[in-house]
PDB file of N, CA and C in Angstrom:
ATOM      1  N   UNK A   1      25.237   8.503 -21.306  1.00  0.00           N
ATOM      2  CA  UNK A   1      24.182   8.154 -22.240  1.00  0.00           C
ATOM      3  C   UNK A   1      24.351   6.714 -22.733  1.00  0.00           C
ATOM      4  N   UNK A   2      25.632   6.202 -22.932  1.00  0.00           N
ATOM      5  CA  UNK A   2      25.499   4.522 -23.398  1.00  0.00           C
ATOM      6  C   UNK A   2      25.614   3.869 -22.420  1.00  0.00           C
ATOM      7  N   UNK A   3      25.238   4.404 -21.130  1.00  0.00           N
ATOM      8  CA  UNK A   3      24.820   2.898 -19.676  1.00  0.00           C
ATOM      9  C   UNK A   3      23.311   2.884 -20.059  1.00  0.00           C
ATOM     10  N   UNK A   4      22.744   4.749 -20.424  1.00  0.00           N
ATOM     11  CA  UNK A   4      21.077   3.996 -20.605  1.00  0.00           C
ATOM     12  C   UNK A   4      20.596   3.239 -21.787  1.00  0.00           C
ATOM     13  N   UNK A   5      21.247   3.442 -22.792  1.00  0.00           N
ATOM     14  CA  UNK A   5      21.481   2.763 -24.069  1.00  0.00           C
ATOM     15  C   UNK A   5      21.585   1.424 -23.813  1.00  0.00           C
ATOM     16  N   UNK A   6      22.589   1.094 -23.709  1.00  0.00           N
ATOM     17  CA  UNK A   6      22.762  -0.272 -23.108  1.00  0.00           C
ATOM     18  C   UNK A   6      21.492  -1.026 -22.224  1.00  0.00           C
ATOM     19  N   UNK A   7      21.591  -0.254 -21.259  1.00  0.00           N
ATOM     20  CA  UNK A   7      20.653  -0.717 -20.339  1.00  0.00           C
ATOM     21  C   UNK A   7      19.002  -1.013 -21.114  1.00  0.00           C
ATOM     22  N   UNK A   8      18.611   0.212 -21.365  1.00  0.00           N
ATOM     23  CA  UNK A   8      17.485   0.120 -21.834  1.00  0.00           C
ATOM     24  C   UNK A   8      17.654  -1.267 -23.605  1.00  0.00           C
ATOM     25  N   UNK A   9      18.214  -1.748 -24.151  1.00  0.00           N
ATOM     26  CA  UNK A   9      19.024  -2.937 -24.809  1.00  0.00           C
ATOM     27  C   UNK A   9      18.873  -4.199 -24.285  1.00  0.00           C
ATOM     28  N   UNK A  10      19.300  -4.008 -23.026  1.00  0.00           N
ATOM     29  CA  UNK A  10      19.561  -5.495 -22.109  1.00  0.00           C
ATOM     30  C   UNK A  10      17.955  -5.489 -21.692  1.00  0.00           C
ATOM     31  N   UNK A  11      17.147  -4.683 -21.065  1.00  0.00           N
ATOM     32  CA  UNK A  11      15.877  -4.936 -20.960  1.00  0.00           C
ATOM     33  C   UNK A  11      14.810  -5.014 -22.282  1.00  0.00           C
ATOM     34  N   UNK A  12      15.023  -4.933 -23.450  1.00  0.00           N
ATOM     35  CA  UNK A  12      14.622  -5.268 -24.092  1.00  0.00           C
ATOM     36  C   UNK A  12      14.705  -6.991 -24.622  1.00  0.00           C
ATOM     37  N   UNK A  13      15.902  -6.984 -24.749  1.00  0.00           N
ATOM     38  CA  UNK A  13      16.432  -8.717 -25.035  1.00  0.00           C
ATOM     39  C   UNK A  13      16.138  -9.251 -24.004  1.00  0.00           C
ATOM     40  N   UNK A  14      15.940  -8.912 -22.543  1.00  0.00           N
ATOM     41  CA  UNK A  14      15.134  -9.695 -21.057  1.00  0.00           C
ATOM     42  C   UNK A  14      13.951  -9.815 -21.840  1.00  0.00           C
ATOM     43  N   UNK A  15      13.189  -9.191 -22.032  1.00  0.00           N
ATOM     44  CA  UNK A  15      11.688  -8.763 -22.336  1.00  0.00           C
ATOM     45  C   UNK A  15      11.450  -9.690 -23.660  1.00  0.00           C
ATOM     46  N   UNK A  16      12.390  -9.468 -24.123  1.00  0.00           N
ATOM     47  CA  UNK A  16      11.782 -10.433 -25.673  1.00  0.00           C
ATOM     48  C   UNK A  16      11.836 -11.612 -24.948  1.00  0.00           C
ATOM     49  N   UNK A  17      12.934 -12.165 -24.482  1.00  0.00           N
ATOM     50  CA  UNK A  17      13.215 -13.679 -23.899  1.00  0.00           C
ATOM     51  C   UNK A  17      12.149 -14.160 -22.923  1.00  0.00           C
ATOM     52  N   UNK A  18      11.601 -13.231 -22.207  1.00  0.00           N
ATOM     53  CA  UNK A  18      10.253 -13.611 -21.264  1.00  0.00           C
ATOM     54  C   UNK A  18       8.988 -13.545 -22.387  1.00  0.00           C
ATOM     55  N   UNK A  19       9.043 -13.039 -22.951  1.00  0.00           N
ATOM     56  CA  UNK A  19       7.353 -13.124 -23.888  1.00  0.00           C
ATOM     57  C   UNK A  19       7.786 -14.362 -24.971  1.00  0.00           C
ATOM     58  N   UNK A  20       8.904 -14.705 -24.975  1.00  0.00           N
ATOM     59  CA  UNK A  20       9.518 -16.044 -26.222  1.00  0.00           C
ATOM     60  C   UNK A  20       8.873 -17.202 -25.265  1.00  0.00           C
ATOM     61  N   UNK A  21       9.002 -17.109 -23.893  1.00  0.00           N
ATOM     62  CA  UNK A  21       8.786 -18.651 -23.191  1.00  0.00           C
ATOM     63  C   UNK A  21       7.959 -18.137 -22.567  1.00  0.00           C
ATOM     64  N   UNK A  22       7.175 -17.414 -23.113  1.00  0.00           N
ATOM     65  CA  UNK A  22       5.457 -17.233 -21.999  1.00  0.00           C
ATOM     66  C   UNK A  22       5.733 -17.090 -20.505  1.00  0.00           C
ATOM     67  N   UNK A  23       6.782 -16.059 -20.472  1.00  0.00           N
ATOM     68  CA  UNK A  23       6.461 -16.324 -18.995  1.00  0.00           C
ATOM     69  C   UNK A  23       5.920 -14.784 -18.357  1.00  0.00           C
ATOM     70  N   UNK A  24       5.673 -14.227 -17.054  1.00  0.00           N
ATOM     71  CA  UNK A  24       5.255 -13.414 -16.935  1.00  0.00           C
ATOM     72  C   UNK A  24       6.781 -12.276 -16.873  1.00  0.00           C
ATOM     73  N   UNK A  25       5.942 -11.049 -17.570  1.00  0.00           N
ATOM     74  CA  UNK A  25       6.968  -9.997 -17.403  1.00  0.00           C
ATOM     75  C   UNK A  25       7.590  -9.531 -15.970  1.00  0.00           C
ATOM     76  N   UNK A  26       9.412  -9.475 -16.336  1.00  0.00           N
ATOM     77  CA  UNK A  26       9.912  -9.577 -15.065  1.00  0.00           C
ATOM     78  C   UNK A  26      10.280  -8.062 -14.818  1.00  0.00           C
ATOM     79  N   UNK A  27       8.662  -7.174 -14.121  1.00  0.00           N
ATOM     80  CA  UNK A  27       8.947  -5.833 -13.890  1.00  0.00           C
ATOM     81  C   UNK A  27       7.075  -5.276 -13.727  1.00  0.00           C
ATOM     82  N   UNK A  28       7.361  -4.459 -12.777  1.00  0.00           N
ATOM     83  CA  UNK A  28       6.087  -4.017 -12.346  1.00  0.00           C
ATOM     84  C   UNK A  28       5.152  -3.896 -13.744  1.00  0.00           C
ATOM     85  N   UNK A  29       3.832  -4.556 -13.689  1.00  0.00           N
ATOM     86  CA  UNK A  29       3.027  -5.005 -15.323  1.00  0.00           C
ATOM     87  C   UNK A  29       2.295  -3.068 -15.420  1.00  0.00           C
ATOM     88  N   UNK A  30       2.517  -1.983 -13.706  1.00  0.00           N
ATOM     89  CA  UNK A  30       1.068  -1.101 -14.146  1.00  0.00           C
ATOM     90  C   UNK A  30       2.089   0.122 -13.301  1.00  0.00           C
ATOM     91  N   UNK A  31       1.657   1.278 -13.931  1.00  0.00           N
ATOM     92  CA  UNK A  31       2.397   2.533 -13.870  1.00  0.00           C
ATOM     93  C   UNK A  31       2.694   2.872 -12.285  1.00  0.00           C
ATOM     94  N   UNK A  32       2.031   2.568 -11.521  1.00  0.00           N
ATOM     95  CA  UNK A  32       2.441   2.479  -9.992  1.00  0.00           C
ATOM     96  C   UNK A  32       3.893   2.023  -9.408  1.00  0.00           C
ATOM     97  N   UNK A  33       4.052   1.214 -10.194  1.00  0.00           N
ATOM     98  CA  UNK A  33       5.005   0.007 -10.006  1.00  0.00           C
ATOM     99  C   UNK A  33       6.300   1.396 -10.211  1.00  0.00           C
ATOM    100  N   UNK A  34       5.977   1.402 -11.992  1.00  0.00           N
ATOM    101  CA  UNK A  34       7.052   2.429 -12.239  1.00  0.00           C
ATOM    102  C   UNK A  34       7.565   3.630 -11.449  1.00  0.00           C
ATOM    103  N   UNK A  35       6.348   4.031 -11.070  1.00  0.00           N
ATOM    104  CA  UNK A  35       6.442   5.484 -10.380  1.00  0.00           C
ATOM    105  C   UNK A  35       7.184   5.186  -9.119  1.00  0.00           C
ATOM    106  N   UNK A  36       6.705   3.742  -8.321  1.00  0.00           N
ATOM    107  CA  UNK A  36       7.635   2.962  -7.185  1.00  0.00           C
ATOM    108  C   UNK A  36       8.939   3.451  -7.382  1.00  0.00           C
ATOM    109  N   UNK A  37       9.326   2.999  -8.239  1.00  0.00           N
ATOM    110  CA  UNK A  37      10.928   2.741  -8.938  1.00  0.00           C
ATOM    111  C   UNK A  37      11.743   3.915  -8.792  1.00  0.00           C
ATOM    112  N   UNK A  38      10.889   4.711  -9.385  1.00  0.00           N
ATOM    113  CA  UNK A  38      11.084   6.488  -9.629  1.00  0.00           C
ATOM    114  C   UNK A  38      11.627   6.651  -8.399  1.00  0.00           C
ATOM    115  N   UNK A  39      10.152   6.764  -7.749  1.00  0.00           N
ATOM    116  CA  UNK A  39      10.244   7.392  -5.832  1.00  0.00           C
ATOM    117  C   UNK A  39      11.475   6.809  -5.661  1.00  0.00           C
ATOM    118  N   UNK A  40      12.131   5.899  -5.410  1.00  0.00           N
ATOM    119  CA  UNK A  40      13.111   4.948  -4.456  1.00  0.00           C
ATOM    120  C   UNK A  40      14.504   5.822  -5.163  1.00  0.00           C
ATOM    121  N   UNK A  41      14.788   5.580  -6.473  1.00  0.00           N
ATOM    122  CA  UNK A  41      15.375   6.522  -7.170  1.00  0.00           C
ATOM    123  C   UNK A  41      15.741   7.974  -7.246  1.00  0.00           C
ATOM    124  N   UNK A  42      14.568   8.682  -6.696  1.00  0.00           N
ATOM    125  CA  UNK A  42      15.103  10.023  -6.477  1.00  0.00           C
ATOM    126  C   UNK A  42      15.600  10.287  -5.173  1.00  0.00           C
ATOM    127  N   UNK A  43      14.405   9.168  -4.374  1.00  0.00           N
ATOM    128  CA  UNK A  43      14.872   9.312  -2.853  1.00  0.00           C
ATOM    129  C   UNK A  43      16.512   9.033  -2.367  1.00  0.00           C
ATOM    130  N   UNK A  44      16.687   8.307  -2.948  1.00  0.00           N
ATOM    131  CA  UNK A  44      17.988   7.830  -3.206  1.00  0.00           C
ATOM    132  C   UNK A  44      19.154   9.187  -3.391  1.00  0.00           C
ATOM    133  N   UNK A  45      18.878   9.378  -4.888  1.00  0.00           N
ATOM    134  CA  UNK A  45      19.696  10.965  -5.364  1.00  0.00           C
ATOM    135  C   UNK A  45      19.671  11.823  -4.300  1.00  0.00           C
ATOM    136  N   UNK A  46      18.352  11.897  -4.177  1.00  0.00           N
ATOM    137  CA  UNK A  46      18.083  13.207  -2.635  1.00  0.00           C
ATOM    138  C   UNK A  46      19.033  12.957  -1.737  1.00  0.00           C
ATOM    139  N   UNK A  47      19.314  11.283  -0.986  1.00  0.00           N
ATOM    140  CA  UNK A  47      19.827  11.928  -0.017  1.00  0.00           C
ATOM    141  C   UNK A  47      21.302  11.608  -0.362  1.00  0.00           C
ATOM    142  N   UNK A  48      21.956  11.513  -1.275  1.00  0.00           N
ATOM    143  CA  UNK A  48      23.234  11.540  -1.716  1.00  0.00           C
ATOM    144  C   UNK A  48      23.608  13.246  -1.849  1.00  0.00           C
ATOM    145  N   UNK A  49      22.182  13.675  -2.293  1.00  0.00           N
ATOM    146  CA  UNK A  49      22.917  15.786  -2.386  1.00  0.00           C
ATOM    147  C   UNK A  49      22.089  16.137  -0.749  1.00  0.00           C
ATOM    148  N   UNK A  50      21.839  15.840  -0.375  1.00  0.00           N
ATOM    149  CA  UNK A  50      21.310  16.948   1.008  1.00  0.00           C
ATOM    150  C   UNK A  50      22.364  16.160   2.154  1.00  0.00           C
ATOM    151  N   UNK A  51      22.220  14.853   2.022  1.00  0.00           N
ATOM    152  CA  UNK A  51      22.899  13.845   3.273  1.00  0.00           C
ATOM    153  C   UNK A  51      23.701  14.365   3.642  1.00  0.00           C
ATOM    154  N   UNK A  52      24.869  15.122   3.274  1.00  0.00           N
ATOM    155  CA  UNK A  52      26.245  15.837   3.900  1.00  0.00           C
ATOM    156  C   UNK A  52      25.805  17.243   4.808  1.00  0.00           C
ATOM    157  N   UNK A  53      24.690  17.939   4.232  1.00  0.00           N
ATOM    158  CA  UNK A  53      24.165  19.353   4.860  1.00  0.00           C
ATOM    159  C   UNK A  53      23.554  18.298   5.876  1.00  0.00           C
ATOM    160  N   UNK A  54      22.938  17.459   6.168  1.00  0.00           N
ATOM    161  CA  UNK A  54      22.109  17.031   7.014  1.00  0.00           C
ATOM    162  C   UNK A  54      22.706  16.137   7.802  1.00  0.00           C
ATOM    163  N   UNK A  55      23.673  15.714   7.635  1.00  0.00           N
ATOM    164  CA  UNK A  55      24.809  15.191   8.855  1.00  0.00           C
ATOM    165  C   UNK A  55      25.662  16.713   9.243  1.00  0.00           C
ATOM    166  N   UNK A  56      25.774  17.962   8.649  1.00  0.00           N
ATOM    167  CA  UNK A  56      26.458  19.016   9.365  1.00  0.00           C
ATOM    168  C   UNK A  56      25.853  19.787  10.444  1.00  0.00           C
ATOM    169  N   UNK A  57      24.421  19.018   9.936  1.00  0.00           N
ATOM    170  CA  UNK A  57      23.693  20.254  11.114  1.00  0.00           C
ATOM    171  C   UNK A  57      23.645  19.139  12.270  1.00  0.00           C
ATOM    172  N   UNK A  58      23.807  18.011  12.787  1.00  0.00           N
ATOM    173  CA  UNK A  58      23.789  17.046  13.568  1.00  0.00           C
ATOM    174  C   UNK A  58      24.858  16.934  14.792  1.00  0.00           C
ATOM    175  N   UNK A  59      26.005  17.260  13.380  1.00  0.00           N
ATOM    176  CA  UNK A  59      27.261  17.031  14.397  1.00  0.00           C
ATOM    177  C   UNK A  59      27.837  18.102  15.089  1.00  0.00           C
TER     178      UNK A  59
END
């Protein structure tokens, strides 16, 4: 819980520091983007728990 703490912290102080010098936000501006993020993310998790059953049935 304090990496997302943190984390979600450090993107805030990013976020203030980009809207302080006008610049454009550094992160998808529309919920697609997010959901991107998500997908890649679970896809990810997924194949960290199935990847071992799915290299057993191979070999």
């Amino acid at each position: 819980m304090k990496e997302v703490a943190l984390a979600l912290l450090a993107g805030f102080i990013v976020g203030a520091i980009f809207a302080a010098f006008k610049l454009p936000i550094p992160a998808p501006p529309a919920l697609a983007g997010v959901a991107g993020i998500v997908g890649i993310y679970l896809g990810f998790k997924f194949i960290a728990w199935a990847g071992p059953s799915i290299t057993s049935i191979f070999n």
